[in-house]
C-alpha atoms as a PDB file:
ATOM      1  CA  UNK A   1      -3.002  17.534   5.442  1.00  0.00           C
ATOM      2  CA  UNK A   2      -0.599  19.115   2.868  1.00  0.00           C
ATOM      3  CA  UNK A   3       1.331  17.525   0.266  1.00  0.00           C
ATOM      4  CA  UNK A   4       4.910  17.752   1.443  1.00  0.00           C
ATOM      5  CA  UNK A   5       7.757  18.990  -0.074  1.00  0.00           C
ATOM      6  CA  UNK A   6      11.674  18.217   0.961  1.00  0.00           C
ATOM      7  CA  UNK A   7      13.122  20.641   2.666  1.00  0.00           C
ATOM      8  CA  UNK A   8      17.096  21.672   1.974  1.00  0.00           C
ATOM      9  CA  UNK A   9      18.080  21.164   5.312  1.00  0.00           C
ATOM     10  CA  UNK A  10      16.749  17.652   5.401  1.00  0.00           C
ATOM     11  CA  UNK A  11      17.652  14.412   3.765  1.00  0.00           C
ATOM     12  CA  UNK A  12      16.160  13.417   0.714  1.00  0.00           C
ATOM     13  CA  UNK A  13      13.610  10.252   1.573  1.00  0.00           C
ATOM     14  CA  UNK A  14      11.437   9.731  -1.425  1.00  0.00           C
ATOM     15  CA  UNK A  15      12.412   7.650  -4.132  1.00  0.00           C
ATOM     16  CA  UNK A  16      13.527   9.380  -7.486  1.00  0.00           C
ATOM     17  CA  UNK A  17      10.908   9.749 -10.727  1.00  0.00           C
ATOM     18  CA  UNK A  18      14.086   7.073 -12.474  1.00  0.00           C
ATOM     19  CA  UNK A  19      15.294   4.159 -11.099  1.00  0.00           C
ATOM     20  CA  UNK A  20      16.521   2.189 -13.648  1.00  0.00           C
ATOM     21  CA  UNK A  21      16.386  -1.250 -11.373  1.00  0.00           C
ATOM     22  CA  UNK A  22      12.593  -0.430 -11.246  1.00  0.00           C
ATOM     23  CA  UNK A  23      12.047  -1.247 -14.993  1.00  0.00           C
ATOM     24  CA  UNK A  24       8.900   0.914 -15.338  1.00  0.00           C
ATOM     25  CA  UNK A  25      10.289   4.205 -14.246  1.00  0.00           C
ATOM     26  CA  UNK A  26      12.282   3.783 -17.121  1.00  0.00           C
ATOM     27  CA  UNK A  27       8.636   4.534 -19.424  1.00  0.00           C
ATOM     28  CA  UNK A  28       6.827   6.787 -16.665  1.00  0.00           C
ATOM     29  CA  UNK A  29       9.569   9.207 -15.713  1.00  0.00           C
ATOM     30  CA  UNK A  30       9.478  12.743 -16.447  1.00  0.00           C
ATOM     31  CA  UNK A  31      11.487  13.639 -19.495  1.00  0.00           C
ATOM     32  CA  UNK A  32      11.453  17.551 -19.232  1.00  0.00           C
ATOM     33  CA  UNK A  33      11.350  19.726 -16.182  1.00  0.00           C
ATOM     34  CA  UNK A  34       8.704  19.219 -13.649  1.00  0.00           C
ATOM     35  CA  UNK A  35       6.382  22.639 -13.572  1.00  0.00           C
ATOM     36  CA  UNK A  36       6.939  24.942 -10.582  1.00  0.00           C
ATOM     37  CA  UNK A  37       4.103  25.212  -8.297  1.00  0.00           C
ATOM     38  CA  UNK A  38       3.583  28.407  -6.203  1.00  0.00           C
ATOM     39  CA  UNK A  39       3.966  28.676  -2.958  1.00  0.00           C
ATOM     40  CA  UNK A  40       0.470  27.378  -0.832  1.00  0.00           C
ATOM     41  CA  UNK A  41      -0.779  25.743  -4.134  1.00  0.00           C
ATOM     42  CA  UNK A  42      -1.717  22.632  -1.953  1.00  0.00           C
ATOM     43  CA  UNK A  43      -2.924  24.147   1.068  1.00  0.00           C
ATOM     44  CA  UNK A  44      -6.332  25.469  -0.343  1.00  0.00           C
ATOM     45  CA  UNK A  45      -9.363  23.596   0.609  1.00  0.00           C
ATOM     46  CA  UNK A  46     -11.256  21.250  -1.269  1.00  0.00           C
ATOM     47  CA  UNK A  47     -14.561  19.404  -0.289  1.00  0.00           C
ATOM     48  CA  UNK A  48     -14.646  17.628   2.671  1.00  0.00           C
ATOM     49  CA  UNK A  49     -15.028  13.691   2.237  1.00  0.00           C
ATOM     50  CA  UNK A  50     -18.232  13.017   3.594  1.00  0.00           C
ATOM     51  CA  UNK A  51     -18.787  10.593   6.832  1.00  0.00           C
ATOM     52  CA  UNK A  52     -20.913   8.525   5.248  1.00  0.00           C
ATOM     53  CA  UNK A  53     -18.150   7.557   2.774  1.00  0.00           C
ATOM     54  CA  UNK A  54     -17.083   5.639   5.293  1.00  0.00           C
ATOM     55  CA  UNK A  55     -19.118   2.761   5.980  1.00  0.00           C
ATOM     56  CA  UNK A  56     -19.058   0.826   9.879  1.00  0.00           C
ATOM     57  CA  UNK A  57     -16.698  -1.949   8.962  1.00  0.00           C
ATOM     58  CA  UNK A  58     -14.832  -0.831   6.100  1.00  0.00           C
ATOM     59  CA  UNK A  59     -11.568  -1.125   8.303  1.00  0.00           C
ATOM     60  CA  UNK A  60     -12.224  -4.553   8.535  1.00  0.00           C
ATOM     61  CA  UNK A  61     -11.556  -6.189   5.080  1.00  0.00           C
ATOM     62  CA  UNK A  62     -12.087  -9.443   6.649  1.00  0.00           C
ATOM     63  CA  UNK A  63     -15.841  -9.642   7.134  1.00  0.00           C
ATOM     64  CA  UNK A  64     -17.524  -8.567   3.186  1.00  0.00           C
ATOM     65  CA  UNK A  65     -17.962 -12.220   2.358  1.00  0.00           C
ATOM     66  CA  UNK A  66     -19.915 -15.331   2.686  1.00  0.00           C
ATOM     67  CA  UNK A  67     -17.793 -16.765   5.429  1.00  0.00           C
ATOM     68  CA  UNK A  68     -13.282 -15.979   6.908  1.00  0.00           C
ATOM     69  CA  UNK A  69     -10.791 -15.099   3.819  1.00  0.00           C
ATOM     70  CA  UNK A  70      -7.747 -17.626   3.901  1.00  0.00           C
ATOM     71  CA  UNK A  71      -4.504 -16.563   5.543  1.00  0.00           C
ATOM     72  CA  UNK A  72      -2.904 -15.145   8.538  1.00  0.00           C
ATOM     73  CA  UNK A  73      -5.232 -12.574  10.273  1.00  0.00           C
ATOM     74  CA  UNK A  74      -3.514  -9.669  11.582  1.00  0.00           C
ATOM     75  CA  UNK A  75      -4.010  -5.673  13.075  1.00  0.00           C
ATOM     76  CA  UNK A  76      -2.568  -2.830  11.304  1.00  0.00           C
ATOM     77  CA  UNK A  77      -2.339   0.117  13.162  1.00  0.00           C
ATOM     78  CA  UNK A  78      -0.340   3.477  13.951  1.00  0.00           C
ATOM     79  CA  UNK A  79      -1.272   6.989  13.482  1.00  0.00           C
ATOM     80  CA  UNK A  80      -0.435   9.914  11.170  1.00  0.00           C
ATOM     81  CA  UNK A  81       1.213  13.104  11.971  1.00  0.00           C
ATOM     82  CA  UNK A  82       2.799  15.803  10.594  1.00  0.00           C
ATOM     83  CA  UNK A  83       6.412  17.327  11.065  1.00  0.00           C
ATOM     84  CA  UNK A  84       5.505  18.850  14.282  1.00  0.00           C
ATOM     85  CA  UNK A  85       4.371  15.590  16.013  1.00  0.00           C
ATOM     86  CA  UNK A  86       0.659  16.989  15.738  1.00  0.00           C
ATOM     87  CA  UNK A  87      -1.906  14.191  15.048  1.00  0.00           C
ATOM     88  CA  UNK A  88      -3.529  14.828  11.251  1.00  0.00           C
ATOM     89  CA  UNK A  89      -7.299  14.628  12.430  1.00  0.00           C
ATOM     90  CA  UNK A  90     -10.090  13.011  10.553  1.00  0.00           C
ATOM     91  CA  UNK A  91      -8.041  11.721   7.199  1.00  0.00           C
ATOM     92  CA  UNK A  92      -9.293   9.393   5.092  1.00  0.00           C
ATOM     93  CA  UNK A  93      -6.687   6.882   4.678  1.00  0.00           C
ATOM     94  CA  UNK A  94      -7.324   3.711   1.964  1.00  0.00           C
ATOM     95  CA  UNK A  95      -5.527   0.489   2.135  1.00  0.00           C
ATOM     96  CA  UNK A  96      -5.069  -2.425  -0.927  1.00  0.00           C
ATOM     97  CA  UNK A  97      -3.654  -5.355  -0.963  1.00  0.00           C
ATOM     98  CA  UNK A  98      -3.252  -8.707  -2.602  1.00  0.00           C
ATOM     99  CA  UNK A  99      -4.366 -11.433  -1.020  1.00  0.00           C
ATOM    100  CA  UNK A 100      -2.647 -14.310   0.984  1.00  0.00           C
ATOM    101  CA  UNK A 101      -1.976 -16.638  -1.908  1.00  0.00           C
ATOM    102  CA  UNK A 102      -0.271 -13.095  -3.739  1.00  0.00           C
ATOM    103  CA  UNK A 103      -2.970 -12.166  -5.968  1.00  0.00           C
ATOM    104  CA  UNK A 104      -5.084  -9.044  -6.365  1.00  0.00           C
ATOM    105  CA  UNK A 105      -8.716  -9.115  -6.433  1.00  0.00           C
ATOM    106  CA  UNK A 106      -8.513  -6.809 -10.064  1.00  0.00           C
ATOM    107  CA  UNK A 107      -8.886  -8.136 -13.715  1.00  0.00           C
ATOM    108  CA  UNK A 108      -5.342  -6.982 -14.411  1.00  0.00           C
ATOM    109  CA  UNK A 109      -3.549  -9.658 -12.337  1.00  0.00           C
ATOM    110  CA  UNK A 110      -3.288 -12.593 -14.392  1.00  0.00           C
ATOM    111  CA  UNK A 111      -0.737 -14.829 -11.398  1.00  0.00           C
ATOM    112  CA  UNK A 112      -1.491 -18.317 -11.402  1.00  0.00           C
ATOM    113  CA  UNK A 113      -2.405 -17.860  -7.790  1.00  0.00           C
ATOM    114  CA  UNK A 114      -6.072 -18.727  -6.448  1.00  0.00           C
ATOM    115  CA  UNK A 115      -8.490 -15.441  -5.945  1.00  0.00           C
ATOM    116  CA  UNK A 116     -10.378 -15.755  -2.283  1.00  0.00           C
ATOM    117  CA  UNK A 117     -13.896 -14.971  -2.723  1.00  0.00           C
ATOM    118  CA  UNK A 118     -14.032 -13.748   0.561  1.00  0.00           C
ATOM    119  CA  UNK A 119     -11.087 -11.244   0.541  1.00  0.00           C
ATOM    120  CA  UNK A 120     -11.692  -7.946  -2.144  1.00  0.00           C
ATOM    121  CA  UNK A 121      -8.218  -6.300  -0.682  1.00  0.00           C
ATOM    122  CA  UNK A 122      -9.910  -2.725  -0.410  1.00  0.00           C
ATOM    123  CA  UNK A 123     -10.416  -1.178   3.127  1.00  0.00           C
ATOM    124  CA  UNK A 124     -10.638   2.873   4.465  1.00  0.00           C
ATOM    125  CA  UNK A 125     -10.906   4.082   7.243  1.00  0.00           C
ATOM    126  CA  UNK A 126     -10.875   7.815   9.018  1.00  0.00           C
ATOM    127  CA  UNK A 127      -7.708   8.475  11.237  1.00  0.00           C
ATOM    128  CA  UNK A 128      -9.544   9.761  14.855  1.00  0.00           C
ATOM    129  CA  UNK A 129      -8.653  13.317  16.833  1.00  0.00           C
ATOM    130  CA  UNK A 130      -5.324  11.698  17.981  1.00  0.00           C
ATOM    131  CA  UNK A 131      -4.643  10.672  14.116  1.00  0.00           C
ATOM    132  CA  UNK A 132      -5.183   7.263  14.732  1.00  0.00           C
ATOM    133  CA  UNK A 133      -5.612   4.276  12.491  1.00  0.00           C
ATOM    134  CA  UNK A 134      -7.051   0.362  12.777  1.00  0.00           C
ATOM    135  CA  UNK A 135      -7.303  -1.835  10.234  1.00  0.00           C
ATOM    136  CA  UNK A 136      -7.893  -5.517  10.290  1.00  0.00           C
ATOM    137  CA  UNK A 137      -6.870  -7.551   7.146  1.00  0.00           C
ATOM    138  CA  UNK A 138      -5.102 -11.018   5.992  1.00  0.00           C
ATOM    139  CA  UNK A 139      -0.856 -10.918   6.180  1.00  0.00           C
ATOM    140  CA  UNK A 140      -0.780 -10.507   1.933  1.00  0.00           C
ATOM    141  CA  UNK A 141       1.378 -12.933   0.349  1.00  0.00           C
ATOM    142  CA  UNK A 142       4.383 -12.473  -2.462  1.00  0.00           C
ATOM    143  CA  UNK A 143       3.474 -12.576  -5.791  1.00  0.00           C
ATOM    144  CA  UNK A 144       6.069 -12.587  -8.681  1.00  0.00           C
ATOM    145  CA  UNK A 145       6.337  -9.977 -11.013  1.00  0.00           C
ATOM    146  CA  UNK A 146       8.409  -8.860 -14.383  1.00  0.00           C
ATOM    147  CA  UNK A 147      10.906  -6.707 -13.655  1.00  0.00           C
ATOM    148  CA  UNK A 148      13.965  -9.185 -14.048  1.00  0.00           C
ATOM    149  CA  UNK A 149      14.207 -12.659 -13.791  1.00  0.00           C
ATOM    150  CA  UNK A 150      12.515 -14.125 -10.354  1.00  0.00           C
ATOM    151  CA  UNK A 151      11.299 -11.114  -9.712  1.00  0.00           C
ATOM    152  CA  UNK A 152       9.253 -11.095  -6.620  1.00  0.00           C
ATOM    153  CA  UNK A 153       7.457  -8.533  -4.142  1.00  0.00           C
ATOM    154  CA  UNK A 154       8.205  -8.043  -1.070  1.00  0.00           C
ATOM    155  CA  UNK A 155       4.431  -8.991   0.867  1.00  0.00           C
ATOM    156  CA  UNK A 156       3.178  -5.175   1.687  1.00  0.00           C
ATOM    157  CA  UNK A 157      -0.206  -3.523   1.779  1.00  0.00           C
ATOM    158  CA  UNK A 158      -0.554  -0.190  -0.159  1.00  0.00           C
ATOM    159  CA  UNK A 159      -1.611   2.783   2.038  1.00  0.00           C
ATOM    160  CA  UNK A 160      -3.317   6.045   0.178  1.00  0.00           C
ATOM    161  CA  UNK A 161      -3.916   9.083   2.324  1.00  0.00           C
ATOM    162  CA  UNK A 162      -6.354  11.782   1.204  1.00  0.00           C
ATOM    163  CA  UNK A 163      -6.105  15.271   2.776  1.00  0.00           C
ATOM    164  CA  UNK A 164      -8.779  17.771   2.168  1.00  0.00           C
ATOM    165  CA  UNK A 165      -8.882  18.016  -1.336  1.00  0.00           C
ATOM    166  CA  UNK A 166      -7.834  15.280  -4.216  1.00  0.00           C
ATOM    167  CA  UNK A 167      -4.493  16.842  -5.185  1.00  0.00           C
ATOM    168  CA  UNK A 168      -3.408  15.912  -1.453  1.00  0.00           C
ATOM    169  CA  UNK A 169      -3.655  12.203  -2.152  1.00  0.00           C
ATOM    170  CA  UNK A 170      -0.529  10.808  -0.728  1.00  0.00           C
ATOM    171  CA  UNK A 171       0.753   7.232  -1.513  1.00  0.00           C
ATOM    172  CA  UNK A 172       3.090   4.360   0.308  1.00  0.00           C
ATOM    173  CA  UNK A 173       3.748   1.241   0.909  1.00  0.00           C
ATOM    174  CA  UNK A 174       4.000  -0.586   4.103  1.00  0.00           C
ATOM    175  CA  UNK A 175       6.283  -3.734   4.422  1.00  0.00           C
ATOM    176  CA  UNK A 176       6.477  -6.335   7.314  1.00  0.00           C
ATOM    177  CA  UNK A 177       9.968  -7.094   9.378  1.00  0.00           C
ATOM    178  CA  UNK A 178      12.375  -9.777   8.460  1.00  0.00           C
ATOM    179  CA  UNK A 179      11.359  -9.970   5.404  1.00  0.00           C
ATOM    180  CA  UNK A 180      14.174 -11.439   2.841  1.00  0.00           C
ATOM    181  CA  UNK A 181      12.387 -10.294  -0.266  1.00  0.00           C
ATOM    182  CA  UNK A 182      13.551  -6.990   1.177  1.00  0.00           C
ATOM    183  CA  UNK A 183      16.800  -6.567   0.072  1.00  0.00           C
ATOM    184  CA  UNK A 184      15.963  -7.689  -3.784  1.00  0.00           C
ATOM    185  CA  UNK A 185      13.232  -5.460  -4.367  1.00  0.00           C
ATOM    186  CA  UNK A 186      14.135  -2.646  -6.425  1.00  0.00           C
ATOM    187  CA  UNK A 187      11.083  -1.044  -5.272  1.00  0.00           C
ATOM    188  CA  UNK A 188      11.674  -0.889  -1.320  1.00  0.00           C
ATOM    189  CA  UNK A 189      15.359  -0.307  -2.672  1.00  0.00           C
ATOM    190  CA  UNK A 190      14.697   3.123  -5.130  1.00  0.00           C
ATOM    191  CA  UNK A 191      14.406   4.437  -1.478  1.00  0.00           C
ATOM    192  CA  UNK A 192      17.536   6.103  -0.083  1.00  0.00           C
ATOM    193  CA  UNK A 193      19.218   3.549   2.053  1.00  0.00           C
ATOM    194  CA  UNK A 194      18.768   5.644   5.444  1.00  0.00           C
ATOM    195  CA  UNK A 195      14.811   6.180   4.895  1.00  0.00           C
ATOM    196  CA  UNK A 196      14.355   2.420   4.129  1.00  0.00           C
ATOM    197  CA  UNK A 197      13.556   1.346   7.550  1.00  0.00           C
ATOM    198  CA  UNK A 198      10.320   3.958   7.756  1.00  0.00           C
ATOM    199  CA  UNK A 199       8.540   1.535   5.349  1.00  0.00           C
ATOM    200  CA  UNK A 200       8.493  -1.556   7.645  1.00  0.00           C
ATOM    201  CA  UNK A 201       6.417  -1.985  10.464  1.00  0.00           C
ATOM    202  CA  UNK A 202       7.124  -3.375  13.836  1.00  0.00           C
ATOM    203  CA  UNK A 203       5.882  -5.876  15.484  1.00  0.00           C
ATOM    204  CA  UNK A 204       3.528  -5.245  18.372  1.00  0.00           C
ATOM    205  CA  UNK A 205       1.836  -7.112  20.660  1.00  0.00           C
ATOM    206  CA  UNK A 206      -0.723  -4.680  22.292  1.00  0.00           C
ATOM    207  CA  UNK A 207      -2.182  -4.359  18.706  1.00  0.00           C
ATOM    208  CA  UNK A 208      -3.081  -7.505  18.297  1.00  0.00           C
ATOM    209  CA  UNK A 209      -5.502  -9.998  19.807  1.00  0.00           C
ATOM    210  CA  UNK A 210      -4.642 -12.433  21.799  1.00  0.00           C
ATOM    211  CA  UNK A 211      -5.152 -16.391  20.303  1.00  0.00           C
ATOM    212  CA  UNK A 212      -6.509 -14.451  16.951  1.00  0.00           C
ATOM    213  CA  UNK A 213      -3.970 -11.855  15.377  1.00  0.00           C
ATOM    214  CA  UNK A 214      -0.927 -10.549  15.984  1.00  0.00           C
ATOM    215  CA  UNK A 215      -0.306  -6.910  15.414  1.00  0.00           C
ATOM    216  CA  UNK A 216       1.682  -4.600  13.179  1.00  0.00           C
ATOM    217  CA  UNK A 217       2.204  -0.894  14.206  1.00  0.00           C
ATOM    218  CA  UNK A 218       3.476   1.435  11.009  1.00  0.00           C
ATOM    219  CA  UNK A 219       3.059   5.293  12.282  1.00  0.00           C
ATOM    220  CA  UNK A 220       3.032   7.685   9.139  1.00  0.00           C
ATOM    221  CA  UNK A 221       5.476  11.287   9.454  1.00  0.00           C
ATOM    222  CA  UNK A 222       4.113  13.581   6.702  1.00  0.00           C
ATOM    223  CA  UNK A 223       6.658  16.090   6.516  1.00  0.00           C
ATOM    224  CA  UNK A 224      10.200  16.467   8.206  1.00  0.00           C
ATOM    225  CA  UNK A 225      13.204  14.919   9.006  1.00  0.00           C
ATOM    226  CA  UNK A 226      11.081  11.609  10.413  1.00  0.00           C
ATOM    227  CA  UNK A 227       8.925  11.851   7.466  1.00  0.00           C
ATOM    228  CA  UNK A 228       7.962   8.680   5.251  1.00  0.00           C
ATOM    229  CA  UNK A 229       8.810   7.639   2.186  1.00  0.00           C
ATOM    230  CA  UNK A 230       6.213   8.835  -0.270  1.00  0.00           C
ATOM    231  CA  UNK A 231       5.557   7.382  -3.877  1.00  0.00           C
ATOM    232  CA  UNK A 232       6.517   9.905  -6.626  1.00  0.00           C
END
């Protein structure tokens, strides 16, 4: 996996380093000229993540605790390729999320919203030798947050992707259809207005299970004019 770049001939998809509706861009935002890389500089090798990194189960954030985490079960699941079409082969790719209530399992989030002991909102998985995914988590709920007045997210799980070395490590969020948080968040919205739609996932039956979860399919593009949205 390489960390991709925007091509001239193709639209511009990732969201700018400003976007003053975003309030902290405003503090994080580069202030001088970003430093020119050469040519390849993210194509060498690094060490390979280890198998055993990955645990059996660690795609399924629903089963590390004493008994079901509250919520809506569901399937996410798609695969990753690059701008050829060509699967991206045995990728790490790690998943967070808040829970269904809207509330992250971390010290930092202070919402008045109840933690579920049985729900830690990690999961990782590798991507298989036709790049693709599974996970099986808990539909996330909204959670406010302080950006402007009744400010609230959008419900969306966090997706990191790790090539073959750390300076790969690609970041995105996936959100869920029909979603009327959608067109407030300035977030989903930094996006340019044509790209938007690569960040929500579609519906799909044949992911799910029957009776137990429905399924969400959100296939990842890497690089090209189909790529998605990546997090500056």
């Amino acid at each position: 996996m390489r960390a991709r770049s925007v091509s001239a001939t193709h639209e511009r998809v990732d969201p700018e380093y400003l976007h003053p509706d975003y309030r902290s861009t405003q503090h994080r935002a580069p202030r001088e000229a970003l430093v020119a890389l050469p040519a390849g500089a993210f194509d060498i090798p690094g060490p390979l993540v280890p198998p055993g990194f990955v645990r059996s189960g660690d795609n399924d954030l629903t089963t590390h605790g004493a008994s079901a985490p509250q919520g809506e079960k569901i399937i996410v699941a798609g695969k990753v390729v690059g701008e050829d079409g060509r699967p991206v082969r045995r990728s790490l790719i790690e998943i967070w999320q808040a829970n269904a209530s809207g509330r992250y399992h971390h010290p930092a989030d202070n919402h008045a919203a109840p933690l579920d002991p049985n729900f830690a909102g990690i999961g990782r998985t590798f991507t298989d030798d036709e790049g693709r995914y599974r996970f099986v988590t808990i539909k996330p709920g909204a959670y406010p947050w302080q950006n402007h007045p009744n400010a609230w997210r959008p419900q969306h799980i966090h997706f990191s992707l790790l090539g073959n070395a750390p300076v790969q490590r690609l970041v995105t969020q996936m959100y869920f259809p029909g979603d009327p948080l959608l067109v407030l968040d300035p977030i989903y919205n930094s996006v340019p207005e044509a790209a938007r739609p690569r960040l929500v996932s579609a519906l799909h039956m044949e992911t799910g299970i029957e009776g137990i979860a429905l399924g969400f399919r959100f296939d990842i593009v890497l690089a090209g004019a189909k790529s998605t949205p990546l997090e500056p």
